[in-house]
N, C-alpha and C. Protein backbone atom coordinates (compact mmCIF):
# COMPACT_ATOMS: atom_id res chain seq x y z
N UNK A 1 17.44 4.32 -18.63
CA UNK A 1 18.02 3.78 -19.85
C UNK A 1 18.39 4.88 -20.84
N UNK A 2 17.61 6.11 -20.45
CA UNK A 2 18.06 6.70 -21.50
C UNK A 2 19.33 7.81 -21.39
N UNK A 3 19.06 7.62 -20.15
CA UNK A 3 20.50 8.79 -19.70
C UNK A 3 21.40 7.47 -18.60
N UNK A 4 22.37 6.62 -19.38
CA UNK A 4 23.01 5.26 -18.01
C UNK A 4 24.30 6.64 -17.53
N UNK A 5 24.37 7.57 -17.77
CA UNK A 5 25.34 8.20 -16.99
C UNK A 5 24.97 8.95 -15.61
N UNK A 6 23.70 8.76 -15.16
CA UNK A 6 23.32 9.35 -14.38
C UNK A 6 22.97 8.10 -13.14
N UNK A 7 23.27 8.35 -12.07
CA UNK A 7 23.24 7.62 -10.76
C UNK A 7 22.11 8.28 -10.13
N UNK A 8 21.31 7.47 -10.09
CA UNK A 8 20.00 7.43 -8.99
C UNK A 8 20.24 6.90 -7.26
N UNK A 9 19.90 7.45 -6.29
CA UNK A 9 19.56 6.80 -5.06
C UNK A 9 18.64 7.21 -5.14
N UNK A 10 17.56 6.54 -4.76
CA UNK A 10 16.30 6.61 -4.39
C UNK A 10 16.55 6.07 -2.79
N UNK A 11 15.50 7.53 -1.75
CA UNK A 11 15.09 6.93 -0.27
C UNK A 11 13.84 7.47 -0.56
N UNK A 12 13.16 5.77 -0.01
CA UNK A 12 11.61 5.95 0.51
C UNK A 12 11.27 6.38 1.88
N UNK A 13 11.71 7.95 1.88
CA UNK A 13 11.32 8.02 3.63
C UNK A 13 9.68 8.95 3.82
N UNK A 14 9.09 8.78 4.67
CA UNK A 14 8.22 10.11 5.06
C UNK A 14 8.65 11.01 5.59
N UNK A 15 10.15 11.33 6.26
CA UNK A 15 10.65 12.01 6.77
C UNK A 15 11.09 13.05 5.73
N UNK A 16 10.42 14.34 6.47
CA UNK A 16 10.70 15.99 5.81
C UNK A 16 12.31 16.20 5.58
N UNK A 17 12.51 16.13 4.80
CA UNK A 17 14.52 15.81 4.78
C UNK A 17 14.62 17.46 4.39
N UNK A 18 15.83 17.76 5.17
CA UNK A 18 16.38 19.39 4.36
C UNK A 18 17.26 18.75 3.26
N UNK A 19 16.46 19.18 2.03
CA UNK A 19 17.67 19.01 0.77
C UNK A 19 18.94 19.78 0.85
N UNK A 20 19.01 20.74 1.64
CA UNK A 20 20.77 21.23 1.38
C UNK A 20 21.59 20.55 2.20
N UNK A 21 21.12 20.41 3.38
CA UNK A 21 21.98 19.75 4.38
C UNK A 21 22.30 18.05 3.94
N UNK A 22 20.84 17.85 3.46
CA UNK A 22 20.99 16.20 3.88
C UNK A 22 21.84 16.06 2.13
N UNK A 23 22.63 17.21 1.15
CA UNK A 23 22.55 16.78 -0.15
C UNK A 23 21.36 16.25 -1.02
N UNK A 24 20.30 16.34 -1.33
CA UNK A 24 19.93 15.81 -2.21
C UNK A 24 19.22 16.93 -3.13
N UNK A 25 19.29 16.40 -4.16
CA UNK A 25 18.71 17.03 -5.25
C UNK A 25 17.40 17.50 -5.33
N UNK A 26 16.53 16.46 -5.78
CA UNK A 26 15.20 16.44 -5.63
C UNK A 26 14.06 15.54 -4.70
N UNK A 27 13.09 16.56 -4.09
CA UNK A 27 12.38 15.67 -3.03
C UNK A 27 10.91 15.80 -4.03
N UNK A 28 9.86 14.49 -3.86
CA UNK A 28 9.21 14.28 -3.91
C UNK A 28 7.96 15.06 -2.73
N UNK A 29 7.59 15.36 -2.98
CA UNK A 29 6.32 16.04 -1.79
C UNK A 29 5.05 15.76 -2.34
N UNK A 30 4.28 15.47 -1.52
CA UNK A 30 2.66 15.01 -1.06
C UNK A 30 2.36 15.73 -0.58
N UNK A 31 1.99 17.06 -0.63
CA UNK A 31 1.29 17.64 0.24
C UNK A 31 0.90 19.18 0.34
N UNK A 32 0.44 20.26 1.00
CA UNK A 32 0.17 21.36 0.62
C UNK A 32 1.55 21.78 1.34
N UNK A 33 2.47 22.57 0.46
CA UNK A 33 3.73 23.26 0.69
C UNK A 33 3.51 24.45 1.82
N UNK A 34 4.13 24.86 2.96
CA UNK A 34 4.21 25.93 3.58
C UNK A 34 5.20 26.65 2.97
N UNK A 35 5.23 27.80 3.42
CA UNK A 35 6.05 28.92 2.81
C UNK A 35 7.84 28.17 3.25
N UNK A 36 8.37 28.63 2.24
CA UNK A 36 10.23 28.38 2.29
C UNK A 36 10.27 28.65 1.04
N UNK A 37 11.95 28.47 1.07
CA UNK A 37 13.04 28.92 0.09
C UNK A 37 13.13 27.89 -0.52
N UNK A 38 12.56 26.68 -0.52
CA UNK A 38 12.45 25.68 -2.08
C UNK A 38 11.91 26.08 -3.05
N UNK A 39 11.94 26.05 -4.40
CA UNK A 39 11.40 25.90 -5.46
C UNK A 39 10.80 24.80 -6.02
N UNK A 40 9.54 24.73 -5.98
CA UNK A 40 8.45 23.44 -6.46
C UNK A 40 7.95 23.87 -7.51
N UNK A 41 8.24 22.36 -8.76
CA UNK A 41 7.58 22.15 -9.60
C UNK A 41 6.05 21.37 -9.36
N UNK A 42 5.00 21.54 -9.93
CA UNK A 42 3.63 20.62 -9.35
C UNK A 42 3.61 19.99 -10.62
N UNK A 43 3.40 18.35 -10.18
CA UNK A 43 3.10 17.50 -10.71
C UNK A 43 2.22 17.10 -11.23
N UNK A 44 1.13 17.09 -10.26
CA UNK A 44 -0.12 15.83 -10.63
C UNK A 44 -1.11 16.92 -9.30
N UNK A 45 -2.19 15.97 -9.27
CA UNK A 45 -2.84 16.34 -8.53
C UNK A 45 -3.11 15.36 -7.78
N UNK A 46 -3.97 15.00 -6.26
CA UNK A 46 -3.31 14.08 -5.55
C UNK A 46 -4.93 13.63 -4.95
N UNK A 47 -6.11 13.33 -5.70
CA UNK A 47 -6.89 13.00 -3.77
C UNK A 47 -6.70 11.69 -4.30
N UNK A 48 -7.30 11.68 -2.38
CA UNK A 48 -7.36 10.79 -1.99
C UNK A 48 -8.42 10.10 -1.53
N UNK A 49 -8.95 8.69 -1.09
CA UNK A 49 -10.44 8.20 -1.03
C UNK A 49 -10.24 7.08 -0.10
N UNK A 50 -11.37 6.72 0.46
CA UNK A 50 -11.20 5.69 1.49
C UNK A 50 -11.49 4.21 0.86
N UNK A 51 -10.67 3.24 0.93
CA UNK A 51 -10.89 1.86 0.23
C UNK A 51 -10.97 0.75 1.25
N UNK A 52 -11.66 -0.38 0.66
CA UNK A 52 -11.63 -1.77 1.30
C UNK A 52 -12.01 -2.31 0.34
N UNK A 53 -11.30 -3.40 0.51
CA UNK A 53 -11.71 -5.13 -0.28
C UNK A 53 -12.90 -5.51 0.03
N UNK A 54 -13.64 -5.76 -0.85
CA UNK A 54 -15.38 -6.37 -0.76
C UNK A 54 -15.82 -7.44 0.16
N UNK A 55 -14.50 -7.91 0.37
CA UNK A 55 -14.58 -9.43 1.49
C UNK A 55 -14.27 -8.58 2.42
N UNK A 56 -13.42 -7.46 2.89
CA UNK A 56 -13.91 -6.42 4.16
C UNK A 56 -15.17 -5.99 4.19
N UNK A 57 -15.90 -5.73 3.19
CA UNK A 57 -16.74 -4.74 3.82
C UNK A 57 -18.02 -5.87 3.70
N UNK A 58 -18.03 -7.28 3.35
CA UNK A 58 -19.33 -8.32 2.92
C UNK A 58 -18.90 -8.77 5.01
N UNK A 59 -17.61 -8.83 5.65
CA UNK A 59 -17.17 -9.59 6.78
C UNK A 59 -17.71 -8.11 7.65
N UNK A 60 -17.17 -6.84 7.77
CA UNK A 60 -17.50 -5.77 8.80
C UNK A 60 -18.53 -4.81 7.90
N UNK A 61 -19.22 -4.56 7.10
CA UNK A 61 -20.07 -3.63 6.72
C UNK A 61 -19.37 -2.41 6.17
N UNK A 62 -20.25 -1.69 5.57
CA UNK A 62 -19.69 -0.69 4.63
C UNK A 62 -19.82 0.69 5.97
N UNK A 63 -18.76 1.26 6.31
CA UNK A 63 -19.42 2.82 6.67
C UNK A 63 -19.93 3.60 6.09
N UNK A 64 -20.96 4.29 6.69
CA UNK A 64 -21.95 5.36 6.25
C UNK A 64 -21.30 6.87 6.69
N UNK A 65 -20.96 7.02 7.66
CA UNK A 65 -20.40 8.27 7.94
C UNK A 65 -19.14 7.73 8.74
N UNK A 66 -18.70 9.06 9.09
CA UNK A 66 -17.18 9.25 9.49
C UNK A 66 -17.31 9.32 10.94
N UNK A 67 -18.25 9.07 11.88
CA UNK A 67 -18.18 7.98 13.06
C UNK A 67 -18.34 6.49 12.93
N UNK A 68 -18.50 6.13 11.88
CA UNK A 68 -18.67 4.83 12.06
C UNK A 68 -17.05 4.28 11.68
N UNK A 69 -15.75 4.89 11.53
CA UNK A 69 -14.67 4.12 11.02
C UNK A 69 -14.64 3.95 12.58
N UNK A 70 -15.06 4.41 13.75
CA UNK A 70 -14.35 3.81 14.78
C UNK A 70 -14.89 2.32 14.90
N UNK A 71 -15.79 2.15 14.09
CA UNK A 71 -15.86 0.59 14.46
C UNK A 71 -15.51 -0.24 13.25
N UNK A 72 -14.44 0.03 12.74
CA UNK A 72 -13.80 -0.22 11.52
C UNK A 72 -11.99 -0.74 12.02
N UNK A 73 -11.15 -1.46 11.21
CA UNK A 73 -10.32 -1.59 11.12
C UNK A 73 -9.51 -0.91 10.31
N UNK A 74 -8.72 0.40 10.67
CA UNK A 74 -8.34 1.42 9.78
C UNK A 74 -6.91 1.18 9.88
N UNK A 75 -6.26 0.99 8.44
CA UNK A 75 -4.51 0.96 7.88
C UNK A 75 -4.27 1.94 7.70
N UNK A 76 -2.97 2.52 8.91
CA UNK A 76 -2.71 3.91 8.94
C UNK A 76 -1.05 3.71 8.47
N UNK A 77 -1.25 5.11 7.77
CA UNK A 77 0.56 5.01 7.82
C UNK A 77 1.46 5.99 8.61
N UNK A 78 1.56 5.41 9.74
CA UNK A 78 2.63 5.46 10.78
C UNK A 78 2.32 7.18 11.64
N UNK A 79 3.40 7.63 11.50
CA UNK A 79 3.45 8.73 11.12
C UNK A 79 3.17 10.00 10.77
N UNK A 80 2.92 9.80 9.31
CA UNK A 80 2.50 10.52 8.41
C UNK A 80 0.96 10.84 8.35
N UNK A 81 0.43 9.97 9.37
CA UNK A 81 -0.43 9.95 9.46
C UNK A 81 -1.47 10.15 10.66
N UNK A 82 -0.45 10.31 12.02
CA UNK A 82 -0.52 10.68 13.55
C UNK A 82 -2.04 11.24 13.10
N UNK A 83 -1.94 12.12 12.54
CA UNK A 83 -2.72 13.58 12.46
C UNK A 83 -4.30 13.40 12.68
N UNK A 84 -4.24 11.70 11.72
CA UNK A 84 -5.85 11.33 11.49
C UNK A 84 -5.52 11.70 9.93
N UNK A 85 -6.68 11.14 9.52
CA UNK A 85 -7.46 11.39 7.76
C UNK A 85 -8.42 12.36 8.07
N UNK A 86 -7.88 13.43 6.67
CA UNK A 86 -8.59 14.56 6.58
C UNK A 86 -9.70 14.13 5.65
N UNK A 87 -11.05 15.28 5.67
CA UNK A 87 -12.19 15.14 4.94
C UNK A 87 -12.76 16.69 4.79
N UNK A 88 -13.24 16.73 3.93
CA UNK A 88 -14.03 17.90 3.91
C UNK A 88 -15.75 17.76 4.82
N UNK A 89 -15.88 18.43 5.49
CA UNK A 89 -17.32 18.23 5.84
C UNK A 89 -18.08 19.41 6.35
N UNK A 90 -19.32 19.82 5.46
CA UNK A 90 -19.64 21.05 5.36
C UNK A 90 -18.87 22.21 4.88
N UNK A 91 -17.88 22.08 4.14
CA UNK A 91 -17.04 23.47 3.89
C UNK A 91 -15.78 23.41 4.92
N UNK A 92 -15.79 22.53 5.93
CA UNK A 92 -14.73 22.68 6.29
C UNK A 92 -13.53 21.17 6.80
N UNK A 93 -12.75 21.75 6.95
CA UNK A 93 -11.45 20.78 6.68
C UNK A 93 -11.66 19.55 8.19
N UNK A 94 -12.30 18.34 8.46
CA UNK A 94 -12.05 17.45 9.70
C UNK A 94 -11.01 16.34 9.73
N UNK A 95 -10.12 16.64 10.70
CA UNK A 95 -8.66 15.79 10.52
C UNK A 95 -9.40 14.61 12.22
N UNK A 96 -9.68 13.10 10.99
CA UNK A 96 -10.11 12.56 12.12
C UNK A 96 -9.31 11.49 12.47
N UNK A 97 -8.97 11.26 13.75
CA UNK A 97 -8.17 10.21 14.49
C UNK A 97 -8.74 8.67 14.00
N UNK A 98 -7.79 7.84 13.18
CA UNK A 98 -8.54 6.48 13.28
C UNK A 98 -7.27 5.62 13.99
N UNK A 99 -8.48 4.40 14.13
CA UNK A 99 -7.42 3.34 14.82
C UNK A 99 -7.53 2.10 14.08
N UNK A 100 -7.10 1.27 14.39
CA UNK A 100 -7.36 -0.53 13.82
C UNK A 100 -5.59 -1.03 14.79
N UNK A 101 -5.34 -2.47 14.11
CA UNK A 101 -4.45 -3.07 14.84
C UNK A 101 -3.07 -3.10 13.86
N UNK A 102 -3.11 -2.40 12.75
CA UNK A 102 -2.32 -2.50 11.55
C UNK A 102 -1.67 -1.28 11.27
N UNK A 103 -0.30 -0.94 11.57
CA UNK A 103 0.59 0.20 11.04
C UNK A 103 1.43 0.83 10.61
N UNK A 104 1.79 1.00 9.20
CA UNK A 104 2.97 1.18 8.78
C UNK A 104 3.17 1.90 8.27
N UNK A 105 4.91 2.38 7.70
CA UNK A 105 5.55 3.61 7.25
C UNK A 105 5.72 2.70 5.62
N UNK A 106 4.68 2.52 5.27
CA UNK A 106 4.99 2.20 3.85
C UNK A 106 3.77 1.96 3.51
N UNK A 107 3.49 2.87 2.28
CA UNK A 107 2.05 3.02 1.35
C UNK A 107 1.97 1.75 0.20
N UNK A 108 2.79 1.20 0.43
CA UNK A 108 2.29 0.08 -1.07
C UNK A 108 2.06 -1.15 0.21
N UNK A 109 2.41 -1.30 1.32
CA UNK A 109 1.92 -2.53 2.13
C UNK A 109 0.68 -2.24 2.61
N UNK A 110 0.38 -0.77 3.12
CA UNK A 110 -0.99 -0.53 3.68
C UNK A 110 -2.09 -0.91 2.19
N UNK A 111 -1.60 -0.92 0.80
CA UNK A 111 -2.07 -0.86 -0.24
C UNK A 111 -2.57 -2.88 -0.58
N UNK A 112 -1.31 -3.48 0.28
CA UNK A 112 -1.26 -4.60 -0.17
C UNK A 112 -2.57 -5.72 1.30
N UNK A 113 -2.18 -5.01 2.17
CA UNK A 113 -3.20 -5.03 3.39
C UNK A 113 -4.77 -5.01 2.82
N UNK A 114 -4.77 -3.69 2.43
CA UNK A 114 -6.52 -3.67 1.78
C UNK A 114 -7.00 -4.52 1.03
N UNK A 115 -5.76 -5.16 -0.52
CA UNK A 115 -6.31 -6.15 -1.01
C UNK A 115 -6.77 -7.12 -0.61
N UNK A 116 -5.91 -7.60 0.95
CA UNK A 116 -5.96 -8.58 1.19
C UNK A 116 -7.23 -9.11 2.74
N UNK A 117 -7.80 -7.76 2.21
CA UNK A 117 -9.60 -7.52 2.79
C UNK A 117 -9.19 -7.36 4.49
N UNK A 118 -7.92 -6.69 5.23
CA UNK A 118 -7.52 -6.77 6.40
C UNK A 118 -8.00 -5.01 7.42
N UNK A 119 -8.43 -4.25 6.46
CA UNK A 119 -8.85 -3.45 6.86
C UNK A 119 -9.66 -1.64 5.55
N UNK A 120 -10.17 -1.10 6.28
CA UNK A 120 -9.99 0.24 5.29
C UNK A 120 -8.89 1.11 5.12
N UNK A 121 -8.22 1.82 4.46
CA UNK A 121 -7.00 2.64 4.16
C UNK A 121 -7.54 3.51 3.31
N UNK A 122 -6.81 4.77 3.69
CA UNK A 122 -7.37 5.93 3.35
C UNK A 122 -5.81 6.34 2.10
N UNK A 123 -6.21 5.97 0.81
CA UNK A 123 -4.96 5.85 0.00
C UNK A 123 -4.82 6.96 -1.64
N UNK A 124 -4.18 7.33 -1.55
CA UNK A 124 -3.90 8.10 -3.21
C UNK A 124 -4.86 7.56 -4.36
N UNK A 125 -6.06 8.28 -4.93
CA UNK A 125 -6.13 7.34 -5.91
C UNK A 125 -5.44 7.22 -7.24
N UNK A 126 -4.60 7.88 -7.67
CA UNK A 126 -3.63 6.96 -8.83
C UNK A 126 -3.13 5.63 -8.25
N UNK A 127 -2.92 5.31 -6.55
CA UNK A 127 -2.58 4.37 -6.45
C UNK A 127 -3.23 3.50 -6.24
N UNK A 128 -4.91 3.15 -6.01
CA UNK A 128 -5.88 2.46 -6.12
C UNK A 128 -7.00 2.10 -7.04
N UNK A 129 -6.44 3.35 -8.11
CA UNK A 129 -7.74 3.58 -9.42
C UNK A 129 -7.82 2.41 -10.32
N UNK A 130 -6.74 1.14 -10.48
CA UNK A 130 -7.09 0.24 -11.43
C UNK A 130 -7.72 -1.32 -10.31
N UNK A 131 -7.47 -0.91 -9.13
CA UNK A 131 -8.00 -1.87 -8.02
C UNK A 131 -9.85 -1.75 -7.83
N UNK A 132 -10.01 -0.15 -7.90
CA UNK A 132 -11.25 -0.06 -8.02
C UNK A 132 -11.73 -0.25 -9.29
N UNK A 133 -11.57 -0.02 -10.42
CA UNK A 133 -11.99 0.03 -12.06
C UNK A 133 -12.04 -1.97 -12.03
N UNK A 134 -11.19 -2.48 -11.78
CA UNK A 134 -11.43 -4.12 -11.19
C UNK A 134 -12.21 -4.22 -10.68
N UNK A 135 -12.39 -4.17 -9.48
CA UNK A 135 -13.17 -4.30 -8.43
C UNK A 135 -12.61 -5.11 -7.25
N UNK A 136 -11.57 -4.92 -7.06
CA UNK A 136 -10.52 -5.61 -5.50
C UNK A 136 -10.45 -4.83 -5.00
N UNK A 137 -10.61 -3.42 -5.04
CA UNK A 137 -10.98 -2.27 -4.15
C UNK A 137 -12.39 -1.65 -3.46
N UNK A 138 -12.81 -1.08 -3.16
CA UNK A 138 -14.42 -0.58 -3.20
C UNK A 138 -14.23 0.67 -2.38
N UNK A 139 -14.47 2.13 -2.96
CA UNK A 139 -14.40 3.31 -2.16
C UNK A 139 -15.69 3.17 -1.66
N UNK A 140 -15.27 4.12 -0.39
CA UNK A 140 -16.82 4.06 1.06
C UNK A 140 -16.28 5.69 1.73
N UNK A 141 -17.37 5.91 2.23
CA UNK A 141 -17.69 7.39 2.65
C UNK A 141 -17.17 8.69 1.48
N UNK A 142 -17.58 8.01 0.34
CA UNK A 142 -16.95 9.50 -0.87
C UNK A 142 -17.79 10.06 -0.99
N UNK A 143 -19.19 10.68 0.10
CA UNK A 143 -19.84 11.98 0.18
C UNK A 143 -18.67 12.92 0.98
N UNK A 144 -18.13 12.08 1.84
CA UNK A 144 -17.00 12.97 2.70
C UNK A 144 -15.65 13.09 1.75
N UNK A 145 -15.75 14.21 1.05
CA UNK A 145 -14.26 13.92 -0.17
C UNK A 145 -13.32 14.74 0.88
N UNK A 146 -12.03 14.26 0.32
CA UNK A 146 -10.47 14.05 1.06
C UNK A 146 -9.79 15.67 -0.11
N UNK A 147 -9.72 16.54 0.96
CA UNK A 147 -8.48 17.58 -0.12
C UNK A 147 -7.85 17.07 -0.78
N UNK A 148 -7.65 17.59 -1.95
CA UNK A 148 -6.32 17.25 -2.73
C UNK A 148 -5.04 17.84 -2.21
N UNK A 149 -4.04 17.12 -2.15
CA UNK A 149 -3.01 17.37 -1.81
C UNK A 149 -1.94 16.62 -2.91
N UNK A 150 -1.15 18.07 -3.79
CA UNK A 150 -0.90 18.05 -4.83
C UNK A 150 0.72 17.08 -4.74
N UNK A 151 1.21 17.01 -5.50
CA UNK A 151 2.24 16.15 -5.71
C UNK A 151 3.21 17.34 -6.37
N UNK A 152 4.74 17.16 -5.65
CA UNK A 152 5.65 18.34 -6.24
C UNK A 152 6.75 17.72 -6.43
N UNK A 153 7.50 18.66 -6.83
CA UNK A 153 9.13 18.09 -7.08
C UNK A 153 9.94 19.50 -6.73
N UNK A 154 10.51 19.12 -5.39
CA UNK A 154 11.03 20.35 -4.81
C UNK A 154 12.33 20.39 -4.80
N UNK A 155 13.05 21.45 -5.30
CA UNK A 155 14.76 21.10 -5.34
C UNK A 155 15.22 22.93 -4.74
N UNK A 156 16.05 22.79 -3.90
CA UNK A 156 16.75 23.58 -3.35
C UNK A 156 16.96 25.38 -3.61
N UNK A 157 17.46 25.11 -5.24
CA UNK A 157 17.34 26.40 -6.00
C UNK A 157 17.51 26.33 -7.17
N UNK A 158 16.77 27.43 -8.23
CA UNK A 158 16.52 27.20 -9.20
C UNK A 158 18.03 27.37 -10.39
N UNK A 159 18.69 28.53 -9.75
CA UNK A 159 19.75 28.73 -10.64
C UNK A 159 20.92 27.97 -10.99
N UNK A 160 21.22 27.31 -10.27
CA UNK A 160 22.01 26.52 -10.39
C UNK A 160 21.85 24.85 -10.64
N UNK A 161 20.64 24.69 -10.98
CA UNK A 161 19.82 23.27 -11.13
C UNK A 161 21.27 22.42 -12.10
N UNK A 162 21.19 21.14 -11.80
CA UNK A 162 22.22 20.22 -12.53
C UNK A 162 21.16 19.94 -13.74
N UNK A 163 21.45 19.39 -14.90
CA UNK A 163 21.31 19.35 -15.87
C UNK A 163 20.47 17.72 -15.59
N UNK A 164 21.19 16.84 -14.92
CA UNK A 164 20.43 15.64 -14.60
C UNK A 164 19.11 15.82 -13.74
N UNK A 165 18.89 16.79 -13.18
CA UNK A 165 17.98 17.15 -11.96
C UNK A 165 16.63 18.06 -12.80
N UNK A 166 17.17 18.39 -13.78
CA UNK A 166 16.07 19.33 -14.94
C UNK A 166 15.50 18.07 -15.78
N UNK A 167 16.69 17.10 -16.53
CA UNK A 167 15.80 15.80 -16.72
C UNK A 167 15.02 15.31 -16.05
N UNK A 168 15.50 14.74 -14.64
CA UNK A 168 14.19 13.95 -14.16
C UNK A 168 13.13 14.59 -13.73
N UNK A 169 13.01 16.15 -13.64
CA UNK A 169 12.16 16.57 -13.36
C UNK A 169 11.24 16.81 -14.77
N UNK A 170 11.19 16.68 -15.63
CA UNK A 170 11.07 16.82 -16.77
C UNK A 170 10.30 15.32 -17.13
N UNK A 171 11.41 14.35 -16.83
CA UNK A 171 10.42 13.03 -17.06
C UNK A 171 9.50 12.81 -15.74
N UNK A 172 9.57 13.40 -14.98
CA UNK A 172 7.97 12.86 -13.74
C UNK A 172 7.12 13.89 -14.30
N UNK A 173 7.35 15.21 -14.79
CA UNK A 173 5.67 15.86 -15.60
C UNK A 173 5.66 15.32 -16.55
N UNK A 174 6.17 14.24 -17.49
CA UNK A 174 5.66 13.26 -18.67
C UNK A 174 4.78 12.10 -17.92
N UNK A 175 5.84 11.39 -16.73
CA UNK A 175 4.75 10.43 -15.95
C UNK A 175 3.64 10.41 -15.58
N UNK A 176 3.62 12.09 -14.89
CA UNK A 176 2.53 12.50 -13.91
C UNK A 176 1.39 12.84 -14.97
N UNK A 177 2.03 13.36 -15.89
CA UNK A 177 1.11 14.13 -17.45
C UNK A 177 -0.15 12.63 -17.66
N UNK A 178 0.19 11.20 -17.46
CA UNK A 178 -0.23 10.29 -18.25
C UNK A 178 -1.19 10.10 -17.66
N UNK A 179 -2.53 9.84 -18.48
CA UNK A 179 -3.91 8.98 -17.50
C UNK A 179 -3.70 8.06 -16.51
């Protein structure tokens, strides 16, 4: 509203897009950056925590450790997530394989899944923090804490930045800035 001369597309992909090739301006990133020729602004900071709905965990039990999600129903997202959910344990980094019967390339359904007490999901907490402060959420295994993996705004190169592309980057560190 405050700039109507500026045209937004928004794509919700998990897919690593090359901003020069594919055109786009600015990419959103989740994650710890490897070395390249982008320039990232950092946003926010990013962990993450393991959740279920109380009617999940009153129907299958709460896990105690990080063998017990195999007997858990775990909401993975797709993909992005092949890898397993990472944890810290003892000082060091464990990327563990989960399973359940539920899987998708979209974080607000795996989000909408948990409410709806269908499994655990291992999710952002800015995007679960007023579910838990309620209580339609319930974090489980947070002796095992999840790296942070920071939130960026990565655009191609710095010198030649468009003037619309310095705004919105400008209004997501006001967004990201907010409690």
């Amino acid at each position: 509203r405050l700039h109507p001369d500026i045209r937004v597309t928004l794509d919700l992909s998990d897919r690593l897009t090359d901003l020069v090739r594919d055109r786009i301006d600015c990419a959103i990133r989740i994650s710890d950056l490897s070395d390249s020729t982008l320039i990232a602004v950092r946003l926010a900071e990013n962990r993450r925590v393991v959740v279920a709905a109380p009617a999940y965990l009153a129907r299958r039990g709460t896990p105690k450790t990080l063998a017990d999600l195999e007997q858990h129903d775990c909401l993975s997202l797709g993909e992005s997530q092949s890898r397993g959910w990472t944890f810290k344990v003892g000082g060091e980094l464990v990327n563990l394989k989960v399973r359940g019967a539920l899987e998708c390339n979209d974080g607000a359904v795996l989000h909408d899944w948990a409410l709806q007490g269908l499994g655990l999901t291992w999710r952002s907490m800015w995007e679960v923090k007023d579910d838990i402060t309620d209580g339609r959420l319930v974090t489980v295994l947070d002796r095992f804490s999840s790296p942070d993996y920071p939130v960026y705004a990565v655009v191609a190169q710095r010198k030649y930045l468009p003037g619309r592309v310095r705004l919105f980057i400008e209004h997501l560190k006001t967004v990201y800035a907010t409690p």
